[in-house]
Protein backbone atom coordinates (compact mmCIF):
# COMPACT_ATOMS: atom_id res chain seq x y z
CA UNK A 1 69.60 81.76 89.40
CA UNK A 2 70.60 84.42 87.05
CA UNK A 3 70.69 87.73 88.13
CA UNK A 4 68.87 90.63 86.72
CA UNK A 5 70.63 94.09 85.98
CA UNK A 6 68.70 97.04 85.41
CA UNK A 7 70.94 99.95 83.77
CA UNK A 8 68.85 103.46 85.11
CA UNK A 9 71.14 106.04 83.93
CA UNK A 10 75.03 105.88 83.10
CA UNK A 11 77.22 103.88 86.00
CA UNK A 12 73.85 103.85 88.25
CA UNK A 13 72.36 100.23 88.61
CA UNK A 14 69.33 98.45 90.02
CA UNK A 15 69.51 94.71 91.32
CA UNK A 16 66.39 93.33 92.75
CA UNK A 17 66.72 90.90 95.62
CA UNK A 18 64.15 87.99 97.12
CA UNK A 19 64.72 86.41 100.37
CA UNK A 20 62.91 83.73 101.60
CA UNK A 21 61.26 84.93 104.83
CA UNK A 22 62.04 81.65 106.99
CA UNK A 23 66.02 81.66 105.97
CA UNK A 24 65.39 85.50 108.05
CA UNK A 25 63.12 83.82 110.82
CA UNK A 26 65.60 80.48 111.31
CA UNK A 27 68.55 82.75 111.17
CA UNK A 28 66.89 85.09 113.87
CA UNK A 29 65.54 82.21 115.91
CA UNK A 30 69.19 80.78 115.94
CA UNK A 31 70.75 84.38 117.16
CA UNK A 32 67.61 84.54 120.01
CA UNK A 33 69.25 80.97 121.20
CA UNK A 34 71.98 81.75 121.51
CA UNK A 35 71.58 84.93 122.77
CA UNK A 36 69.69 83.07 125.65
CA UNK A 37 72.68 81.25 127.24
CA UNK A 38 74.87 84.19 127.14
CA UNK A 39 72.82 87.05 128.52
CA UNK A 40 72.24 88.14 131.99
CA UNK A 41 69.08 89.46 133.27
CA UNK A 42 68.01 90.46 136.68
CA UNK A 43 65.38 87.32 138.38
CA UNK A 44 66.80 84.51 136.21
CA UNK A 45 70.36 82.43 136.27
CA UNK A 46 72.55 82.93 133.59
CA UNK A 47 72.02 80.65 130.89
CA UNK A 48 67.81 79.78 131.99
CA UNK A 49 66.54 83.49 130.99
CA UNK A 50 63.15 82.67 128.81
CA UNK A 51 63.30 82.97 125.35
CA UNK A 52 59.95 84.57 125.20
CA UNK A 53 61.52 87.26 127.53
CA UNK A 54 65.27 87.59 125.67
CA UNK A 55 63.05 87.92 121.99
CA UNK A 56 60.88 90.76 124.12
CA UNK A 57 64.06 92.13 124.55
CA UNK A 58 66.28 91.63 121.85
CA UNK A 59 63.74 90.47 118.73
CA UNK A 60 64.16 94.30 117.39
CA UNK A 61 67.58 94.84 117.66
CA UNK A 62 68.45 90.86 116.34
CA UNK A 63 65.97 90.76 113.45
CA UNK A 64 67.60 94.34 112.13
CA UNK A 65 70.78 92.93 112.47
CA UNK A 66 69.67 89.53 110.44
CA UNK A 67 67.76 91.53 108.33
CA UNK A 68 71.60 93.48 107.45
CA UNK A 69 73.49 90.89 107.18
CA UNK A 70 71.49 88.19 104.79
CA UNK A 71 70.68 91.99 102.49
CA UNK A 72 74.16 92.33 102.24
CA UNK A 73 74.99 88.86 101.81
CA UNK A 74 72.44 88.48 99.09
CA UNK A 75 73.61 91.84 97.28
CA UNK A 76 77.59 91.14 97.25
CA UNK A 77 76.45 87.40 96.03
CA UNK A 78 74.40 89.36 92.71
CA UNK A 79 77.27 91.51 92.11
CA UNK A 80 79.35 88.89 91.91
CA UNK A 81 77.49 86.60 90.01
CA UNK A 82 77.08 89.24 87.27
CA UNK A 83 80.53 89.80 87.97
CA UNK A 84 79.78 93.60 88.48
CA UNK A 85 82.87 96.27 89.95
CA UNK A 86 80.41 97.97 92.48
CA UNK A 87 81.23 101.58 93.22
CA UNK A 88 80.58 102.81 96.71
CA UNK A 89 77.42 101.33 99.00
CA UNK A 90 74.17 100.74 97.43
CA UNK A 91 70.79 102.26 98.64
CA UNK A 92 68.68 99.27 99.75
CA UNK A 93 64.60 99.89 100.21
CA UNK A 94 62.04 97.08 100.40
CA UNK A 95 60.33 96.40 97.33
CA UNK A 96 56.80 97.30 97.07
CA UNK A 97 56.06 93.92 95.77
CA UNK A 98 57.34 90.80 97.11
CA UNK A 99 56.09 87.13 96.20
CA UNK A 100 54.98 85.05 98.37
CA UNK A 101 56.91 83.76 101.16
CA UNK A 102 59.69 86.11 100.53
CA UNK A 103 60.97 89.87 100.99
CA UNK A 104 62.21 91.59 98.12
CA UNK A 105 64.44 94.81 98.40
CA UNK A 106 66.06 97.24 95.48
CA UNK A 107 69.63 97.91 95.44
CA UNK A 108 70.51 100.62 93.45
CA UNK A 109 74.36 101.44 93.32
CA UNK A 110 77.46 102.40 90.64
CA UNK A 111 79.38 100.52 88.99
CA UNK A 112 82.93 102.17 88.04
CA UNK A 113 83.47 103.00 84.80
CA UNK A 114 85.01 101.41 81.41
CA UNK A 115 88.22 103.78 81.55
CA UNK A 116 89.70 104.99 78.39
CA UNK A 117 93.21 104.70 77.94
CA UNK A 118 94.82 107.55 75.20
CA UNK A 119 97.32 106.28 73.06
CA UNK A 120 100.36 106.82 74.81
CA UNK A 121 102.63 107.13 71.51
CA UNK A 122 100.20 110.51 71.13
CA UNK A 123 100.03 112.16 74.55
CA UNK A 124 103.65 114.88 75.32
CA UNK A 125 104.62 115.08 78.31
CA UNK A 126 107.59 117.34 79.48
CA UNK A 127 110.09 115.43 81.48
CA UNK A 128 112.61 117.20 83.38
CA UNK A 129 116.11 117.04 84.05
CA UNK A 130 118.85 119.03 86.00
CA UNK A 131 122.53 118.74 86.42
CA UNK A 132 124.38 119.03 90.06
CA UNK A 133 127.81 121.00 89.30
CA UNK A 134 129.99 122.59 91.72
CA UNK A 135 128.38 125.73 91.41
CA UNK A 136 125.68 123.85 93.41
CA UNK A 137 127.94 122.37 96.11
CA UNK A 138 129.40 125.56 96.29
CA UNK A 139 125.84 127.62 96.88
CA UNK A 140 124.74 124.72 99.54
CA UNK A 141 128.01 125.31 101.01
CA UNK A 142 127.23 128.83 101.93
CA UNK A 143 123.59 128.01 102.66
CA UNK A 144 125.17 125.83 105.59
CA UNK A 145 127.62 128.53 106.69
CA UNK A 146 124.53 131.16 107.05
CA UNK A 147 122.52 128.95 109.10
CA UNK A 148 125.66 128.90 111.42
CA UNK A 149 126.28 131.99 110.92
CA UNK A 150 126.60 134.73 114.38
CA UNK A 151 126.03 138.63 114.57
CA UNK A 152 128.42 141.23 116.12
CA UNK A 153 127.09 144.54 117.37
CA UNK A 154 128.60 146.62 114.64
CA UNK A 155 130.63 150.42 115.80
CA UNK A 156 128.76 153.30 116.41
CA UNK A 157 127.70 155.15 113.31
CA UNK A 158 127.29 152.16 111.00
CA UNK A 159 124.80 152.33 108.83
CA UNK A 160 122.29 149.12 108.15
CA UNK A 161 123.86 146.90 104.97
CA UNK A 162 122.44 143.88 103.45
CA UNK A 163 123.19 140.55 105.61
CA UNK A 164 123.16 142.74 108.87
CA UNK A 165 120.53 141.92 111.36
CA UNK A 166 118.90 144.98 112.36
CA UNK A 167 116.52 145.49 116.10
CA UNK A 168 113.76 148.06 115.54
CA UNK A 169 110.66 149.45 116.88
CA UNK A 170 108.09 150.48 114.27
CA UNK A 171 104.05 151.61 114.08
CA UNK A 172 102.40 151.67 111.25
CA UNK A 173 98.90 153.54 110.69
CA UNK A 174 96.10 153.78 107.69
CA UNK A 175 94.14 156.79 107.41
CA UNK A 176 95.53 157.88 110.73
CA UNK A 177 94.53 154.54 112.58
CA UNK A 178 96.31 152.02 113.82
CA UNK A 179 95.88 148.16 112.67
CA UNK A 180 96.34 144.70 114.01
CA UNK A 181 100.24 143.36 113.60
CA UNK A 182 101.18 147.01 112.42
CA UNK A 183 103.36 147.81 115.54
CA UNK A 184 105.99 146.27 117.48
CA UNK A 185 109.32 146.54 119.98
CA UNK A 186 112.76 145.16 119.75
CA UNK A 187 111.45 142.99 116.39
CA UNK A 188 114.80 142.15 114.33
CA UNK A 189 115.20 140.83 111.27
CA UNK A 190 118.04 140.68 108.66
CA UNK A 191 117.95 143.41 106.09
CA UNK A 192 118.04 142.41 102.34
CA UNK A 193 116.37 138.73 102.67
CA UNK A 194 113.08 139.05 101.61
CA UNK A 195 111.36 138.96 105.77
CA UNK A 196 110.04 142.37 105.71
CA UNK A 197 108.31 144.05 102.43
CA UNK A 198 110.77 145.82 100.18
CA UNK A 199 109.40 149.05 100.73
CA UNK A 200 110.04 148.34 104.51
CA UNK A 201 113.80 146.74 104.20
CA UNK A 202 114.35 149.79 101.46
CA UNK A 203 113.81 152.12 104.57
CA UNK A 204 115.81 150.99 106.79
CA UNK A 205 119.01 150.15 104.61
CA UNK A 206 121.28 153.00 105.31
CA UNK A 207 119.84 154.13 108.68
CA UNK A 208 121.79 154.19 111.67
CA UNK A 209 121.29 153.20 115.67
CA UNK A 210 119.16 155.95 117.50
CA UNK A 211 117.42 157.14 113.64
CA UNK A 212 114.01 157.17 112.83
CA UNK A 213 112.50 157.56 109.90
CA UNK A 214 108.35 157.77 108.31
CA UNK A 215 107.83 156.05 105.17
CA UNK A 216 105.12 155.27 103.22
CA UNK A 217 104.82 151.13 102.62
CA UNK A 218 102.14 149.38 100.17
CA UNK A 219 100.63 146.49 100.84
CA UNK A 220 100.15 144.06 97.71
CA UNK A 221 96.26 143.31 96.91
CA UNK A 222 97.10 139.59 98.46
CA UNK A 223 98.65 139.90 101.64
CA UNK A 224 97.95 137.23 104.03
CA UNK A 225 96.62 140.11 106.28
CA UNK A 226 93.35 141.04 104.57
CA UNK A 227 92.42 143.63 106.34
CA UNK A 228 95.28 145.36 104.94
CA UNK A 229 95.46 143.84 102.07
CA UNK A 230 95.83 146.38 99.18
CA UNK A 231 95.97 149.39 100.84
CA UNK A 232 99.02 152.07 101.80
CA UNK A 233 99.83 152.86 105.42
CA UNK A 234 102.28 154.99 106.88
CA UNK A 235 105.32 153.50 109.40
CA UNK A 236 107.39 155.29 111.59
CA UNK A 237 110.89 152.93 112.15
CA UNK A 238 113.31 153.15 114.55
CA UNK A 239 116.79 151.46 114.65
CA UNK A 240 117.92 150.48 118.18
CA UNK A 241 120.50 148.08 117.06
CA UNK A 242 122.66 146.72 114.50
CA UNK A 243 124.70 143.54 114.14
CA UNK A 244 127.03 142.57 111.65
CA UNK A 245 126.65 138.66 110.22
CA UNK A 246 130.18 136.35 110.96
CA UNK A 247 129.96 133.40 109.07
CA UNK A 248 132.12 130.48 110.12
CA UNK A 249 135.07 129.50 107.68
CA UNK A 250 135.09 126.68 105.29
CA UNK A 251 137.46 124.43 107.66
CA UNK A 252 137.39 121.26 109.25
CA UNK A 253 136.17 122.66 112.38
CA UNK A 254 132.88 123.38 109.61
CA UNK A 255 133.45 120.45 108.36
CA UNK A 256 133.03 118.12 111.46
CA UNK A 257 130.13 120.32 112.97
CA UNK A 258 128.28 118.85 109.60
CA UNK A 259 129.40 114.96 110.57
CA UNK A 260 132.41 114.73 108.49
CA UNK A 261 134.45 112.59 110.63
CA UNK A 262 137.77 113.44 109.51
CA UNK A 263 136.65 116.84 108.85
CA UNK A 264 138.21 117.30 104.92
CA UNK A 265 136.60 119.68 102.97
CA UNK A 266 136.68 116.87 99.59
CA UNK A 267 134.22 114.87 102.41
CA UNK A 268 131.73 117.34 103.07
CA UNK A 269 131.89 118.64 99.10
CA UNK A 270 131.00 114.59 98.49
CA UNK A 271 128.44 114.13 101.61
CA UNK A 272 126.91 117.35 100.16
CA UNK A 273 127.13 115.88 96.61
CA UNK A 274 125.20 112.84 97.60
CA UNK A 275 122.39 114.21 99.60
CA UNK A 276 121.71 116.70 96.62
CA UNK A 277 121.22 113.61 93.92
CA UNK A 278 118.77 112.11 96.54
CA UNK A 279 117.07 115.60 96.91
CA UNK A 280 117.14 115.98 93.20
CA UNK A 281 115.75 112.58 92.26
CA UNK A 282 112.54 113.36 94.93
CA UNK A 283 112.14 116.57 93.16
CA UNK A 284 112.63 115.44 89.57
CA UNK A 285 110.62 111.92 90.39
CA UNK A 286 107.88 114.60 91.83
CA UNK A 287 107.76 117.19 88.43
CA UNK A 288 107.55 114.42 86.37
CA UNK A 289 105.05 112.50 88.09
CA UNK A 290 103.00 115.72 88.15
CA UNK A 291 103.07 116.14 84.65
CA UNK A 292 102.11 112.72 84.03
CA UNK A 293 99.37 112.28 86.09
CA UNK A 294 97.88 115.90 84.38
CA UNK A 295 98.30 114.52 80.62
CA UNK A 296 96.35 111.02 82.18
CA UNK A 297 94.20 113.16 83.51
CA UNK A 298 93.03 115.29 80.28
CA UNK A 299 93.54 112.65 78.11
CA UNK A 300 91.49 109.53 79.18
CA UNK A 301 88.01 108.90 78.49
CA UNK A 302 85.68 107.97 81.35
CA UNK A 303 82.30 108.49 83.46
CA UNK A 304 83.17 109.55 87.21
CA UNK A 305 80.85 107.20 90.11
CA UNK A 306 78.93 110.29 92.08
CA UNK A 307 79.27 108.24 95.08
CA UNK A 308 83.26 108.45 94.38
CA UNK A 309 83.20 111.76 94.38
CA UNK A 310 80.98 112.47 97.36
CA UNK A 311 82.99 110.26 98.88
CA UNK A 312 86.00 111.87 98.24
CA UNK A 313 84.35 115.44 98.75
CA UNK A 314 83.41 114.20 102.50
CA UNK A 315 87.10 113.14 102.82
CA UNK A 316 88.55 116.67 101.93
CA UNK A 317 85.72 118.42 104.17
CA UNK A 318 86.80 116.16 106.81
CA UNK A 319 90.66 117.27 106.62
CA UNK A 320 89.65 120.78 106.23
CA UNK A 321 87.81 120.83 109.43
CA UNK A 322 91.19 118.61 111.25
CA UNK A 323 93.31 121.55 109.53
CA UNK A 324 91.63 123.96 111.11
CA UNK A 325 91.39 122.65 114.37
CA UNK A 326 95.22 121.71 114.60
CA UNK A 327 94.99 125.47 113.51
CA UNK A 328 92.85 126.32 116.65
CA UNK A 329 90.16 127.68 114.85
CA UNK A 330 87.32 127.82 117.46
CA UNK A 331 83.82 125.61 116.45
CA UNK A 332 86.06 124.19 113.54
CA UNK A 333 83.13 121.38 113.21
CA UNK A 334 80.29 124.04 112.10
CA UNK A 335 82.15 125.99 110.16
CA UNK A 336 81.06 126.60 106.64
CA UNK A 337 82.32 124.34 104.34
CA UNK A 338 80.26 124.39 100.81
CA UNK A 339 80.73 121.13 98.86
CA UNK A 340 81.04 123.25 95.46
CA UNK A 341 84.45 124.29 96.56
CA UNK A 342 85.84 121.09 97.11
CA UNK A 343 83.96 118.97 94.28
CA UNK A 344 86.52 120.23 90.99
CA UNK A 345 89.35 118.83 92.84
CA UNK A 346 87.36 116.03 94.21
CA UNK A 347 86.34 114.65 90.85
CA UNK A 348 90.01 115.30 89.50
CA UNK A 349 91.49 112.97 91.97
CA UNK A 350 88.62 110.32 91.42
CA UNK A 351 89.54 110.73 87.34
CA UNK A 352 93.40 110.52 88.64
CA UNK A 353 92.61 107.46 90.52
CA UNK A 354 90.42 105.54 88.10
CA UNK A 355 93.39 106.17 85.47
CA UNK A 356 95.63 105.25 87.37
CA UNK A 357 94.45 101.95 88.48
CA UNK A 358 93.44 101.23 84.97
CA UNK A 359 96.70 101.57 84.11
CA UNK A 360 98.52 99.56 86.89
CA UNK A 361 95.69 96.52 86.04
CA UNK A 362 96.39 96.54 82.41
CA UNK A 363 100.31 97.09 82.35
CA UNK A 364 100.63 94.73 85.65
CA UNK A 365 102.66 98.00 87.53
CA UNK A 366 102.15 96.72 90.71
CA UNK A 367 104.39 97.67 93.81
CA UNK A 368 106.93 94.57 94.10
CA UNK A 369 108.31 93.78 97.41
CA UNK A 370 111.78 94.75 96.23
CA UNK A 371 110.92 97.94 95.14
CA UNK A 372 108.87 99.19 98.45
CA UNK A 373 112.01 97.78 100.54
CA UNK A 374 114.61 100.29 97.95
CA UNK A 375 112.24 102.92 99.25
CA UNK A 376 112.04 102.68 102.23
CA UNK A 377 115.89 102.43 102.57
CA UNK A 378 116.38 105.27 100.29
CA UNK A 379 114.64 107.61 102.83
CA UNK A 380 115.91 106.05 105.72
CA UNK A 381 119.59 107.31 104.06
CA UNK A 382 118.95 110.18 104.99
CA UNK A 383 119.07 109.52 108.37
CA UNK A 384 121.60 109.53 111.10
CA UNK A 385 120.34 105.85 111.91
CA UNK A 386 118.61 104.51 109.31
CA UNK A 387 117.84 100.92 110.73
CA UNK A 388 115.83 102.83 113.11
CA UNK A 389 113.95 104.44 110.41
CA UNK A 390 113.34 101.17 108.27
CA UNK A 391 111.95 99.55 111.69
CA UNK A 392 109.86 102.28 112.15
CA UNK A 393 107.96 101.89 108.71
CA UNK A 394 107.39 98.36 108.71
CA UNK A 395 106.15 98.36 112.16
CA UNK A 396 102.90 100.41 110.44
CA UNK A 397 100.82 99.00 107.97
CA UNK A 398 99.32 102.50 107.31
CA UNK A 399 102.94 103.77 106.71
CA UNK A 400 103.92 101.12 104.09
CA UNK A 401 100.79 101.22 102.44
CA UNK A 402 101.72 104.45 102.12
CA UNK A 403 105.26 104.48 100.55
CA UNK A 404 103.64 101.23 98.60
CA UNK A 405 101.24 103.93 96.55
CA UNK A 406 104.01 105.76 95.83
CA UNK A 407 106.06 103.05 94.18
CA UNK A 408 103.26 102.84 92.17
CA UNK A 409 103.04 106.10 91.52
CA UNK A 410 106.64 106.04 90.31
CA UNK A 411 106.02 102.69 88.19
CA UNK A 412 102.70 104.50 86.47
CA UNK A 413 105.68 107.77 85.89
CA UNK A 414 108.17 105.81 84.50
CA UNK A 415 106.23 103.63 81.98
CA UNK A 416 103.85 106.44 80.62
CA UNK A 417 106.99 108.01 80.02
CA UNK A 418 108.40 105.30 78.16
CA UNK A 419 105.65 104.83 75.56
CA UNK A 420 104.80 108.82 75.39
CA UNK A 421 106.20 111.67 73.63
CA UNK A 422 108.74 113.09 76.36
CA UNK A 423 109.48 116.84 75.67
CA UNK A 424 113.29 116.99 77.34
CA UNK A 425 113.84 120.02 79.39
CA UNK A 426 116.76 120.99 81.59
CA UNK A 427 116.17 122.57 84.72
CA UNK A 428 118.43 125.15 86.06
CA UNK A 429 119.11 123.30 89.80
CA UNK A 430 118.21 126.86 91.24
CA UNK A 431 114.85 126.44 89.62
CA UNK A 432 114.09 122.90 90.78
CA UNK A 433 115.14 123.70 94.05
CA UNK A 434 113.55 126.65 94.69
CA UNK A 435 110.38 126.36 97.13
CA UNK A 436 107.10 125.68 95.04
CA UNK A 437 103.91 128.15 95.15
């Protein structure tokens, strides 16, 4: 029988469906049976309870059941028949009329949407590039030393230098008062890296053990403390130590500590060289996929499913809440969480996803089997056993599902920008590498 599709308003649709009343009562009947021979109720043997007494029981709880099932059965046979791409679950209410011998109930749901591709030979899209020179090697190189680095109580009289790790006691006050995280003992830090505010490491450069000095120190208008946040206090510092940094020489006895068996410096320059190309690639694969996904994004054409997007507003309200509780925020559950803020992003990444898939569909960019496996073993490389690593990804479906979306991801990347307008831009490696806001 043909089904009928009412069209109320955009992607929202209305499918009206009969059942015949006995198909429910036989189906019901049939449950109630066998429901009898499996049941256990006090005064009766197993298998001999009534079925006058298991329907008292059970008819409730059975027909509902029933009553799901043959609904559900009879909506996903409609949508297929009219060979409909339903969006989210539909909203299912008995009819007011039904004909005779039947039950009729509305479905109302979303279909997803006709998606608009742009003409990739018109969308730009910058693509990035860097190069890894020896200047590179040479600044990872001393990145490694640092972290291996060891301090050396400098002579009395020394005055506080940039690289020197510095112990101090300090109290700061606003308006007179003191604050929360404004004072502290024996707290050390190493002068001229950015872990104190300037104003702060300014102050103590120069000072010696057993000085003290008052300052003045500004907070910026967005600290992560907001309770200071944009205002001035006054800090009183003492230095109580200073220790000059050592860091180890460039030798093999470097070189081994960093798994360079034969401990040559050529090694490590190489090892180095190669785990900065698979850094870079992540990073550049990551920009560019970025800036893909934004120009897909602005560019196509298409009406968003609300469901989708509640959906994927309940999602993000349900990670904020899991945040905060790995946070140990206390009553994370009932804490406010309006659906405005989440709902931009929420109907960006439905757009994003919608695009996407259109995309893999009509350009047949699926994940191949091949690809997934070079992933996996390209971040297993990294590893000191990567066997272990590859065994530990394909022993979780959720895992390789994962790394499978990003194939994809990469496959969407790479064709888009094939057929765009690529903008080529080299990135100084500083740049790419630096940490992202």
């Amino acid at each position: 029988m043909a089904v009928t599709v009412e069209t109320l308003e955009k992607l929202e649709r209305k499918i009206t469906l009969n059942l015949p009343v006995k198909v429910i009562q036989d189906e019901v009947d049939a449950r109630l049976r066998k429901l009898a021979r499996q049941v256990k109720i006090d005064g009766f043997r197993p298998g001999k309870v009534p079925l006058s007494v298991v329907a008292q029981r059970y008819g409730y709880s059975v027909h509902y059941e029933v009553m799901n099932d043959k609904v559900g059965e009879a909506f996903s046979s409609a949508a297929n028949e009219a060979q409909l791409r339903v969006a989210g679950a539909p909203r299912i209410t008995e009819s007011d009329s039904s004909p005779d011998g039947e039950m009729a109930f509305d479905a109302v749901f979303e279909v997803y949407p006709e998606v608009k591709l742009p003409d990739l030979a018109t969308v730009e899209v910058e693509r990035v590039s860097t190069d890894i020179n020896d200047a590179a090697i040479d600044r990872t190189i001393e990145i490694l030393r640092k972290q291996r680095r060891t301090f050396a109580i400098r002579a009395q009289g020394s005055a506080a230098l940039d690289t020197d790790r510095v112990t101090v006691d300090f109290e700061g006050k606003i308006d007179g008062e003191a604050f929360q995280g404004g004072k502290a003992e024996d707290f050390n830090f190493v002068v001229g890296e950015g872990q104190m505010l300037k104003e702060f490491e300014d102050a103590v450069r120069g000072m010696q053990v057993g000085q003290s000095k008052t300052f003045p120190l500004a907070f910026p208008a967005d600290y992560h403390g907001k309770d200071v946040a944009g205002k001035t206090a006054d800090f009183m510092v003492t230095v109580k130590k200073i220790e000059a940094a050592d860091l180890p020489a460039l030798d093999a006895a470097l070189a081994k500590s960093l798994g360079i068996a034969d401990g040559s410096i050529d090694g490590l320059r190489d090892d180095i060289r190669s785990n900065l190309d698979r850094e870079v690639k992540f990073r550049l694969q990551g920009r560019n996929k970025s800036a893909v996904m934004e120009a897909l994004v602005t560019k196509a054409e298409l009406e968003l499913p609300k469901s989708s997007v509640q959906s994927e507003v309940d999602r993000m309200i349900e990670n904020a809440r899991g945040d905060l509780k790995k946070r140990g925020v206390k009553d994370a559950d009932k804490a406010p969480m309006p659906e405005d803020l989440f709902k931009p992003e929420a109907e960006r990444r439905v757009r994003l996803g919608l695009v996407v898939a259109e995309l893999v569909r009509t350009h047949n960019l699926q994940a191949k089997a091949e690809q997934i496996r070079a992933r996996v073993d390209e971040i297993a490389s990294s590893y000191e056993k990567p066997a272990d690593v590859v065994r530990w990804y394909y022993a979780d479906n959720r895992r390789m599902a994962e790394v499978e979306a990003v194939v994809i991801e990469n496959n969407v990347t790479d064709y888009v920008l094939s057929h765009a307008k690529a903008i080529e831009k080299v990135l100084p490696f500083d740049d790419l590498m630096a940490p992202q806001s």
